[in-house]
C-alpha atoms as a PDB file:
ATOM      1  CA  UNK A   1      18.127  10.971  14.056  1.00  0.00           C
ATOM      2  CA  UNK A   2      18.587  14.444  11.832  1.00  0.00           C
ATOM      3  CA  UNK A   3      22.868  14.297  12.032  1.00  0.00           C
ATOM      4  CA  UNK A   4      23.045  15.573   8.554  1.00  0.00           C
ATOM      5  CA  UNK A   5      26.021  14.846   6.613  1.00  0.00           C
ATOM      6  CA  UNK A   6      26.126  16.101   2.755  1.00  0.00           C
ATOM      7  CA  UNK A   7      25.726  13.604  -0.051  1.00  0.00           C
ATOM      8  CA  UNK A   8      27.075  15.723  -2.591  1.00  0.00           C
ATOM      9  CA  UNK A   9      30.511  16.355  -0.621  1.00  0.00           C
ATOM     10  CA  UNK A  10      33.858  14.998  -2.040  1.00  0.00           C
ATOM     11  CA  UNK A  11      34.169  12.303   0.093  1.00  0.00           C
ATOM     12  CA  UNK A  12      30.590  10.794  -0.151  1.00  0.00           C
ATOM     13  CA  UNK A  13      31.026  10.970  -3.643  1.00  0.00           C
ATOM     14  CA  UNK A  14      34.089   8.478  -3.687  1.00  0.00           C
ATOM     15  CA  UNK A  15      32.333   5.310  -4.981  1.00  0.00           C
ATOM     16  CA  UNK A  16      32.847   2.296  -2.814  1.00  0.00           C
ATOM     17  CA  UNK A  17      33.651  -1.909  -3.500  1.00  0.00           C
ATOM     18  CA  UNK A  18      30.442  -3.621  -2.268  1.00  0.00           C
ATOM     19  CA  UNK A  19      31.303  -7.242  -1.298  1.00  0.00           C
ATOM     20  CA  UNK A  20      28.898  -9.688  -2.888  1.00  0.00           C
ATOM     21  CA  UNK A  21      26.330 -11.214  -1.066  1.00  0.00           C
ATOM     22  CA  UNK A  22      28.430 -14.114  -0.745  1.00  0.00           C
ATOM     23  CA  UNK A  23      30.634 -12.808   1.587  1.00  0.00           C
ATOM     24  CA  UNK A  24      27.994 -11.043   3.723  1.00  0.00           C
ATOM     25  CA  UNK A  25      26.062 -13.476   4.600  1.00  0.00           C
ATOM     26  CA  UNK A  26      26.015 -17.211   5.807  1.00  0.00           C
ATOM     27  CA  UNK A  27      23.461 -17.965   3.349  1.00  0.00           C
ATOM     28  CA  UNK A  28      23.673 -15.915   0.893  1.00  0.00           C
ATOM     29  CA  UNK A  29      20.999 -17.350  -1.933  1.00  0.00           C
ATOM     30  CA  UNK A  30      18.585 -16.301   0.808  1.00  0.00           C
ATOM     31  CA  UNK A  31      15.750 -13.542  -0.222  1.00  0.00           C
ATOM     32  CA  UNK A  32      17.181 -10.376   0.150  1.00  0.00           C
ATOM     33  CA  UNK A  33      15.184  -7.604   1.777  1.00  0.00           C
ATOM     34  CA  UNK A  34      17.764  -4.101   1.064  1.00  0.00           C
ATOM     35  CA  UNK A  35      17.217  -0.922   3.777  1.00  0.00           C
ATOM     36  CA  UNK A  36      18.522   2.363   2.446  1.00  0.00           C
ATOM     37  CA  UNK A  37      19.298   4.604   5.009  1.00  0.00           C
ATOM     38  CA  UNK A  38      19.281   2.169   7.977  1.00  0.00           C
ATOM     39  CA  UNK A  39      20.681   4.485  10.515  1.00  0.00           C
ATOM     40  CA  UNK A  40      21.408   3.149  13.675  1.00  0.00           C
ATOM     41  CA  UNK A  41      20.304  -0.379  12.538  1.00  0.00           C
ATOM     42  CA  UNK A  42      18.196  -1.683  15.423  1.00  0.00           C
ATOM     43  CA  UNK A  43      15.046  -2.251  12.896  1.00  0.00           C
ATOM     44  CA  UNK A  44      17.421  -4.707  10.930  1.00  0.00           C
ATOM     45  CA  UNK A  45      18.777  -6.272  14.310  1.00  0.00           C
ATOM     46  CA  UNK A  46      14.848  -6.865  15.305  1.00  0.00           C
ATOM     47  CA  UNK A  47      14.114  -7.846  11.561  1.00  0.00           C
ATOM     48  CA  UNK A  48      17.039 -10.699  11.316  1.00  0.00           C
ATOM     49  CA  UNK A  49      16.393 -12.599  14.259  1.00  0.00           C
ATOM     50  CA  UNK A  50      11.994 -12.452  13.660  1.00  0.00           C
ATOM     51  CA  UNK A  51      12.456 -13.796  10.301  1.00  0.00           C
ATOM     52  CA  UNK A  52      15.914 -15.737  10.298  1.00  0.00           C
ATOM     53  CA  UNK A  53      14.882 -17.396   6.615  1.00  0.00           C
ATOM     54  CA  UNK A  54      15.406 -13.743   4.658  1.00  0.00           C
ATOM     55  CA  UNK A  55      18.268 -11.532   4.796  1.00  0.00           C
ATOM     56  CA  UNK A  56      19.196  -8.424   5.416  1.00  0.00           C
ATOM     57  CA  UNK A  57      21.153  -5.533   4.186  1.00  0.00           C
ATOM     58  CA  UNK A  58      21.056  -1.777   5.536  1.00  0.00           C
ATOM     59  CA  UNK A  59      23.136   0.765   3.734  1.00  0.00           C
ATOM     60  CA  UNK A  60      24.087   3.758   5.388  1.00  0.00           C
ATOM     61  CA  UNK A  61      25.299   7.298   4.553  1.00  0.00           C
ATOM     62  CA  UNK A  62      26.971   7.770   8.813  1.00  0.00           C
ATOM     63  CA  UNK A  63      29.976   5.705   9.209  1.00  0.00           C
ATOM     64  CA  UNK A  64      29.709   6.100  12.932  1.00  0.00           C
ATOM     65  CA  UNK A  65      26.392   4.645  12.682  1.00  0.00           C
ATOM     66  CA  UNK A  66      27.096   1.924  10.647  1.00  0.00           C
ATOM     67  CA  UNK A  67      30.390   0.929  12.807  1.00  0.00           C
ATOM     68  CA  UNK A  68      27.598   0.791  15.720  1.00  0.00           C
ATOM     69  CA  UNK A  69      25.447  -1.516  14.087  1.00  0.00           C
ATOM     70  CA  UNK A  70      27.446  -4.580  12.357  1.00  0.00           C
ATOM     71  CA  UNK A  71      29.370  -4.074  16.325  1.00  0.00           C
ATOM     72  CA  UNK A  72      25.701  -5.314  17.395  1.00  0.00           C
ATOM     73  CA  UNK A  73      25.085  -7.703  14.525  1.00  0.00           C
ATOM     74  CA  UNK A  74      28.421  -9.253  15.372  1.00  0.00           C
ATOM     75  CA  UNK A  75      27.608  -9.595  18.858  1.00  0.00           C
ATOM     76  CA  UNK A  76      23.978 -11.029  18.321  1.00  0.00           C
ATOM     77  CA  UNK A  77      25.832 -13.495  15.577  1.00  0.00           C
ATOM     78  CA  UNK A  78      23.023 -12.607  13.418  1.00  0.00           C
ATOM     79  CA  UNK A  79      24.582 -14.315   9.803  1.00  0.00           C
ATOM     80  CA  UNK A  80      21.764 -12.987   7.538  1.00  0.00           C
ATOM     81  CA  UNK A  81      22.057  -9.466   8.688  1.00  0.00           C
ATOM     82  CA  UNK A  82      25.462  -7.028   7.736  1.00  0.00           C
ATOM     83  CA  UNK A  83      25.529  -3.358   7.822  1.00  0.00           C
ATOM     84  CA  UNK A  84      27.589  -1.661   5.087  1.00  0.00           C
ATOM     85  CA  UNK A  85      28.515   2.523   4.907  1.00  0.00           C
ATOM     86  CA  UNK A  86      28.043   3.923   1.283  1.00  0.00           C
ATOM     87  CA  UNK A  87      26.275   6.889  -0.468  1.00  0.00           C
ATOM     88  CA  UNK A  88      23.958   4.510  -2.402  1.00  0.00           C
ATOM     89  CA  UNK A  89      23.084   7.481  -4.978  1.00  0.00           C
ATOM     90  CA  UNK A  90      27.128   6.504  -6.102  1.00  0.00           C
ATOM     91  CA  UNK A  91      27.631   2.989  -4.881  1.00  0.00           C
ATOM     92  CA  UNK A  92      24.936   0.995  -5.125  1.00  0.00           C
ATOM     93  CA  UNK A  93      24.438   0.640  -8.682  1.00  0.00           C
ATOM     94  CA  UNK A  94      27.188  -1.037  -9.682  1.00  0.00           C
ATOM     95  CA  UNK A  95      26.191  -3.429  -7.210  1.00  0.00           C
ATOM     96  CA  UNK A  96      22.194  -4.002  -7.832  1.00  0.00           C
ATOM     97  CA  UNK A  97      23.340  -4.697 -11.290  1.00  0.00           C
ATOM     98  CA  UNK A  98      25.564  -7.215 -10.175  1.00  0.00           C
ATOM     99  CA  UNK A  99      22.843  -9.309  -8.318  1.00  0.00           C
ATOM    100  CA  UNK A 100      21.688 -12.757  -9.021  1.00  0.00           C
ATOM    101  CA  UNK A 101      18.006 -12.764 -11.047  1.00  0.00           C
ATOM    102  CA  UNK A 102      15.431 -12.748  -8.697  1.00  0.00           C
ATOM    103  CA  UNK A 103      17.321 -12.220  -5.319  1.00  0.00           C
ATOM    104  CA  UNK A 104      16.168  -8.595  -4.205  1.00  0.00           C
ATOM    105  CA  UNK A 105      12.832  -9.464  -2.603  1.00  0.00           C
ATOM    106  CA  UNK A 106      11.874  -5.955  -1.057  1.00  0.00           C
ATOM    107  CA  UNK A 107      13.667  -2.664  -0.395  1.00  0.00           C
ATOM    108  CA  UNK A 108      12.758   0.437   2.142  1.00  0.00           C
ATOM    109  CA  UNK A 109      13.625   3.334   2.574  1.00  0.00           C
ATOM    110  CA  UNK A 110      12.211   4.741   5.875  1.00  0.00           C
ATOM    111  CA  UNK A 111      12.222   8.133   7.074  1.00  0.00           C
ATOM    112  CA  UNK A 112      15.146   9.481   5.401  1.00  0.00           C
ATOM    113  CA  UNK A 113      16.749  12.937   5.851  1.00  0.00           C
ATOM    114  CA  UNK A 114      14.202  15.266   4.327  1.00  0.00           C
ATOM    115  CA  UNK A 115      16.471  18.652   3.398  1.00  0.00           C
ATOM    116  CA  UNK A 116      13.672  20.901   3.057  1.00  0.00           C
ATOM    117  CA  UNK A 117      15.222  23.307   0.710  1.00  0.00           C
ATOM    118  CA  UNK A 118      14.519  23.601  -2.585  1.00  0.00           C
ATOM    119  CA  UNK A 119      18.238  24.037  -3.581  1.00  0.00           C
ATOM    120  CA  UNK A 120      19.370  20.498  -1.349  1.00  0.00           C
ATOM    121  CA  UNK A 121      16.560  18.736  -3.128  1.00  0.00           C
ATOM    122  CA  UNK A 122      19.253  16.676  -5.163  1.00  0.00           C
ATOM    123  CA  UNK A 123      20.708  15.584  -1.141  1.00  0.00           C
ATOM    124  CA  UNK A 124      17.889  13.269  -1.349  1.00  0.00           C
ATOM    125  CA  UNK A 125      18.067   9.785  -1.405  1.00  0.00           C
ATOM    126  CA  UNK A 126      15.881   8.446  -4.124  1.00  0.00           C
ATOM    127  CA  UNK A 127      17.468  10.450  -7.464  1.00  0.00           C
ATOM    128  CA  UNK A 128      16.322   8.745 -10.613  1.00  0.00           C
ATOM    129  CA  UNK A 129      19.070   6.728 -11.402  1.00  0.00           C
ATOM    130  CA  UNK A 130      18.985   4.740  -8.160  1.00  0.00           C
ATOM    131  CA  UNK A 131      15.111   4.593  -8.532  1.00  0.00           C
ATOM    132  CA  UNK A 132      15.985   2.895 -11.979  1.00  0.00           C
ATOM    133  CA  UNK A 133      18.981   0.669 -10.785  1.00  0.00           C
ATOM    134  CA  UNK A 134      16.748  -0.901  -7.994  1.00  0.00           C
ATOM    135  CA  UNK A 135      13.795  -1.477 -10.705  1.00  0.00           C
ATOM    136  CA  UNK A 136      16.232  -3.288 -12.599  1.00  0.00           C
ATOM    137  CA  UNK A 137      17.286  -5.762  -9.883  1.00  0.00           C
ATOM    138  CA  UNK A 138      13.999  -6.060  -8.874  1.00  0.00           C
ATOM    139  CA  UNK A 139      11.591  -9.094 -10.562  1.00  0.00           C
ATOM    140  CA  UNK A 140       7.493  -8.438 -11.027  1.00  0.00           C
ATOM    141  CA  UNK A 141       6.015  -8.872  -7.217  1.00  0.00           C
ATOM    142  CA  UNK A 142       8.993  -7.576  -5.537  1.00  0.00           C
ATOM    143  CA  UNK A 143       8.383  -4.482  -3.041  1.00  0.00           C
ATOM    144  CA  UNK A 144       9.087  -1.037  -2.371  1.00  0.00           C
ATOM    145  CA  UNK A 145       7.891   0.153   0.544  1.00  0.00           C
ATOM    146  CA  UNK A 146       8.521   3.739   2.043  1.00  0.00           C
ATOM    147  CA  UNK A 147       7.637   5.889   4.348  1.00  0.00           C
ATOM    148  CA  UNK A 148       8.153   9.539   5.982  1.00  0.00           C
ATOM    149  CA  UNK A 149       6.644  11.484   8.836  1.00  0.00           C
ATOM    150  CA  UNK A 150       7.173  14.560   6.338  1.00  0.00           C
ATOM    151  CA  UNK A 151       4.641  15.062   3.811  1.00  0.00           C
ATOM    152  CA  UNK A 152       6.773  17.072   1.301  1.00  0.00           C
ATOM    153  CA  UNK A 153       9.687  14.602   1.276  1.00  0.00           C
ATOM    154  CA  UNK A 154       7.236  11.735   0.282  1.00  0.00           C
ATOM    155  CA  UNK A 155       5.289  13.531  -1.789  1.00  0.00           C
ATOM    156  CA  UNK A 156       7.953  14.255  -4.235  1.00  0.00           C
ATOM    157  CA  UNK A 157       9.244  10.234  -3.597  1.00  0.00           C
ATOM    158  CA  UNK A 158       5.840   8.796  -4.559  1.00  0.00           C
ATOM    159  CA  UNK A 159       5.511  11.264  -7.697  1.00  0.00           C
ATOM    160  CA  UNK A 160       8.879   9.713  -8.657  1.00  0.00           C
ATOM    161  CA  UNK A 161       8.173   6.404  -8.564  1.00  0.00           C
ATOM    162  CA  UNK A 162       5.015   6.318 -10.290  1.00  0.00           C
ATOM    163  CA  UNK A 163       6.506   8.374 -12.954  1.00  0.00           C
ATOM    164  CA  UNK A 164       8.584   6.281 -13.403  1.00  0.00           C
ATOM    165  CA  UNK A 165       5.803   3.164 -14.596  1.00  0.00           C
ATOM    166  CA  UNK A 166       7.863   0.566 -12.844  1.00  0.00           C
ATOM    167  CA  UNK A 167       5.801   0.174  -9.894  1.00  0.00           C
ATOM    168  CA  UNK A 168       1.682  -0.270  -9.085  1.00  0.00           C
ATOM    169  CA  UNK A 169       0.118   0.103  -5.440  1.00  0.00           C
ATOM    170  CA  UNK A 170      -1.679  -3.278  -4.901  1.00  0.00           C
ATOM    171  CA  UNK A 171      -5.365  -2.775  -5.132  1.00  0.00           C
ATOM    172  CA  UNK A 172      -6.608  -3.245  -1.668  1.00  0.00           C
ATOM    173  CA  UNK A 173      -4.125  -0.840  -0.235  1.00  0.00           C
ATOM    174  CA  UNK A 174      -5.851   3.194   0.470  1.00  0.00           C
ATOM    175  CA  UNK A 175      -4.951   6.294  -1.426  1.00  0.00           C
ATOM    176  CA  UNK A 176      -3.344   8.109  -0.867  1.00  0.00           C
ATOM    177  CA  UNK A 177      -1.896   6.589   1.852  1.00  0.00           C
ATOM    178  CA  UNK A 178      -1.476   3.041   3.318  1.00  0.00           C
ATOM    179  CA  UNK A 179      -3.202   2.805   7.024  1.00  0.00           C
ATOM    180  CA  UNK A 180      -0.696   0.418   8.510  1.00  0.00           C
ATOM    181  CA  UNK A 181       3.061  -0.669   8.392  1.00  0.00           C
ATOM    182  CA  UNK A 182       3.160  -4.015   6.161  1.00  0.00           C
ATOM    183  CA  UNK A 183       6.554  -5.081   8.189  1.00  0.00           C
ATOM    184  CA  UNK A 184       6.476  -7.016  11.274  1.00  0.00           C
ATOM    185  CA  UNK A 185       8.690  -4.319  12.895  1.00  0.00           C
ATOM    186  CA  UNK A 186       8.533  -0.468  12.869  1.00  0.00           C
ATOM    187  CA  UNK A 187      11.269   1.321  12.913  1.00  0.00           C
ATOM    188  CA  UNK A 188      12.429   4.070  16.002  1.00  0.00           C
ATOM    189  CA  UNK A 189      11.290   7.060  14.553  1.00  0.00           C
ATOM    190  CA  UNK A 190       7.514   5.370  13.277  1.00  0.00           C
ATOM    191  CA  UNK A 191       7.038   4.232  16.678  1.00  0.00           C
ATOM    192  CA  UNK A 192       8.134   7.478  18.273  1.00  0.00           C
ATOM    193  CA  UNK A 193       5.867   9.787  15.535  1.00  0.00           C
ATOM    194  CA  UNK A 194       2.731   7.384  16.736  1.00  0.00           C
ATOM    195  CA  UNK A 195       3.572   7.873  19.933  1.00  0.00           C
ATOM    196  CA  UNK A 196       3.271  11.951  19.655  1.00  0.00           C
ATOM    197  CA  UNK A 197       0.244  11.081  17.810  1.00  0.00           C
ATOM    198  CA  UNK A 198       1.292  12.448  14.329  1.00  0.00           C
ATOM    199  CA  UNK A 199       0.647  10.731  10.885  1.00  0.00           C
ATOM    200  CA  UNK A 200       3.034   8.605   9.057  1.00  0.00           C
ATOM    201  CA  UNK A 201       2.652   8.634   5.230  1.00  0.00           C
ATOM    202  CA  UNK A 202       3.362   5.252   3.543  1.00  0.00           C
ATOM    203  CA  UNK A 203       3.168   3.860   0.324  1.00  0.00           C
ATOM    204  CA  UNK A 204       3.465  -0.060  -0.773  1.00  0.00           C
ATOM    205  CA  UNK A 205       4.617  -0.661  -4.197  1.00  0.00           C
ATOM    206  CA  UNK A 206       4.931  -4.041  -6.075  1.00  0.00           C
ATOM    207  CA  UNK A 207       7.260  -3.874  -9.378  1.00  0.00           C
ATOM    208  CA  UNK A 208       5.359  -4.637 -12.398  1.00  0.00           C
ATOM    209  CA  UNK A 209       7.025  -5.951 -15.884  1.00  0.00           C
ATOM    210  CA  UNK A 210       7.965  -2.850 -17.669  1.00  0.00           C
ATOM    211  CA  UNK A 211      10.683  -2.233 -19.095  1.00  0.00           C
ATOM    212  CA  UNK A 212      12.202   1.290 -17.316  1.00  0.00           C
ATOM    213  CA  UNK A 213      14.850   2.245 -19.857  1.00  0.00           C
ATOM    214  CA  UNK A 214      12.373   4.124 -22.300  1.00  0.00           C
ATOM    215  CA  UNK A 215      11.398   6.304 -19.312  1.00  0.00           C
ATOM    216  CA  UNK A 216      14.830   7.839 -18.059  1.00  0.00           C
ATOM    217  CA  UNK A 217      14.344  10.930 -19.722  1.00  0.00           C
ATOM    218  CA  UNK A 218      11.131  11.543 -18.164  1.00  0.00           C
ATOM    219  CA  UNK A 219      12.236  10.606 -14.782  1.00  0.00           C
ATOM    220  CA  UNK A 220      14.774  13.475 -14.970  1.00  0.00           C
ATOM    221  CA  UNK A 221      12.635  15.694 -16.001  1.00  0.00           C
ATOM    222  CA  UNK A 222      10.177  15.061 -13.143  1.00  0.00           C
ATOM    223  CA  UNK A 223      12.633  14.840 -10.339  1.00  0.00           C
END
């Protein structure tokens, strides 16, 4: 789904109250696997009830979308799933920094809106402060897994993140690119890309135990 709507606008830049995990989810000292950009949800919906002992959070930029979603979650009565609408490039800061040591277990960030030109490039969802604020929630081992169908939108992603020090590729994985999808479920648009027999670009990271702060300034300057 390509239904734009601009980051950078007033009213996506209103930060929002993120409730803490204890009031999303029945168990809430669960792992927690975050999905940035979660759309229409139904990878999260397959993801909660396969593996019932994690759970989950998407974050989404589409308040239609997201109204859509936790309306299924509630239905399905899935307790370690919730859906929440947010720009996370404002609001989810505050809130990774606010998370019990050692609860983020993975985050992804799949196929997200790729605004080709070079003047939207700060539309994008990874921006180096975010990049940072999930490093910092995130313990050594944790993942970061994305991919694209778009070549120049992960290209940019991937030159971020290693910039950035925080993150290796584990050693068996292929360069540039990872073959297969390390989740038990793909999401829509992977299976419908595959399906038109067209590549998907993916990338597996694991965060390391480096300290990020020292590297801000050079994260700007690369982004």
């Amino acid at each position: 789904m390509r239904q734009h709507v601009n980051p950078l606008s007033h009213f996506y830049q209103q930060p929002r109250p993120l409730p803490p995990p204890a009031e999303l989810f029945s168990l809430s000292e669960l792992p927690l696997h975050l999905d940035i950009g979660c759309a229409r949800g139904r990878f999260l919906l397959a993801m909660a009830k396969h593996q019932p002992n994690c759970n989950y959070l998407g974050v989404e930029i589409r308040g239609a979308l997201v109204d859509a979603a936790e309306a299924d979650r509630q239905a399905l009565g899935l307790g370690n799933l919730h859906f929440l609408f947010c720009n996370a490039n404002i609001s989810l800061q505050d809130w990774l920094g606010a998370l019990p040591a050692g609860l983020l277990q993975r985050v992804t960030i799949q196929f997200p809106d790729p605004w080709f030109k070079q003047k939207h490039q700060k539309r994008r969802v990874l921006q180096p402060a975010l990049l940072l604020a999930l490093a910092g929630a995130m313990g050594p081992g944790r993942e970061l897994f994305i991919q694209s169908d778009v070549l120049a939108l992960i290209t940019p992603m991937v030159q971020l993140i290693e910039a950035s020090g925080g993150f290796d590729r584990p050693a068996a994985d292929g360069r540039p690119w990872r073959a297969s999808n390390p989740l038990a479920v793909p999401t829509e648009r992977e299976t419908y890309v595959l399906s038109q027999g067209l590549p998907v670009y993916r990338v597996l990271y694991q965060r390391n135990d480096r300290n990020l702060e020292d590297q801000l300034v050079a994260i700007d300057n690369r982004a």
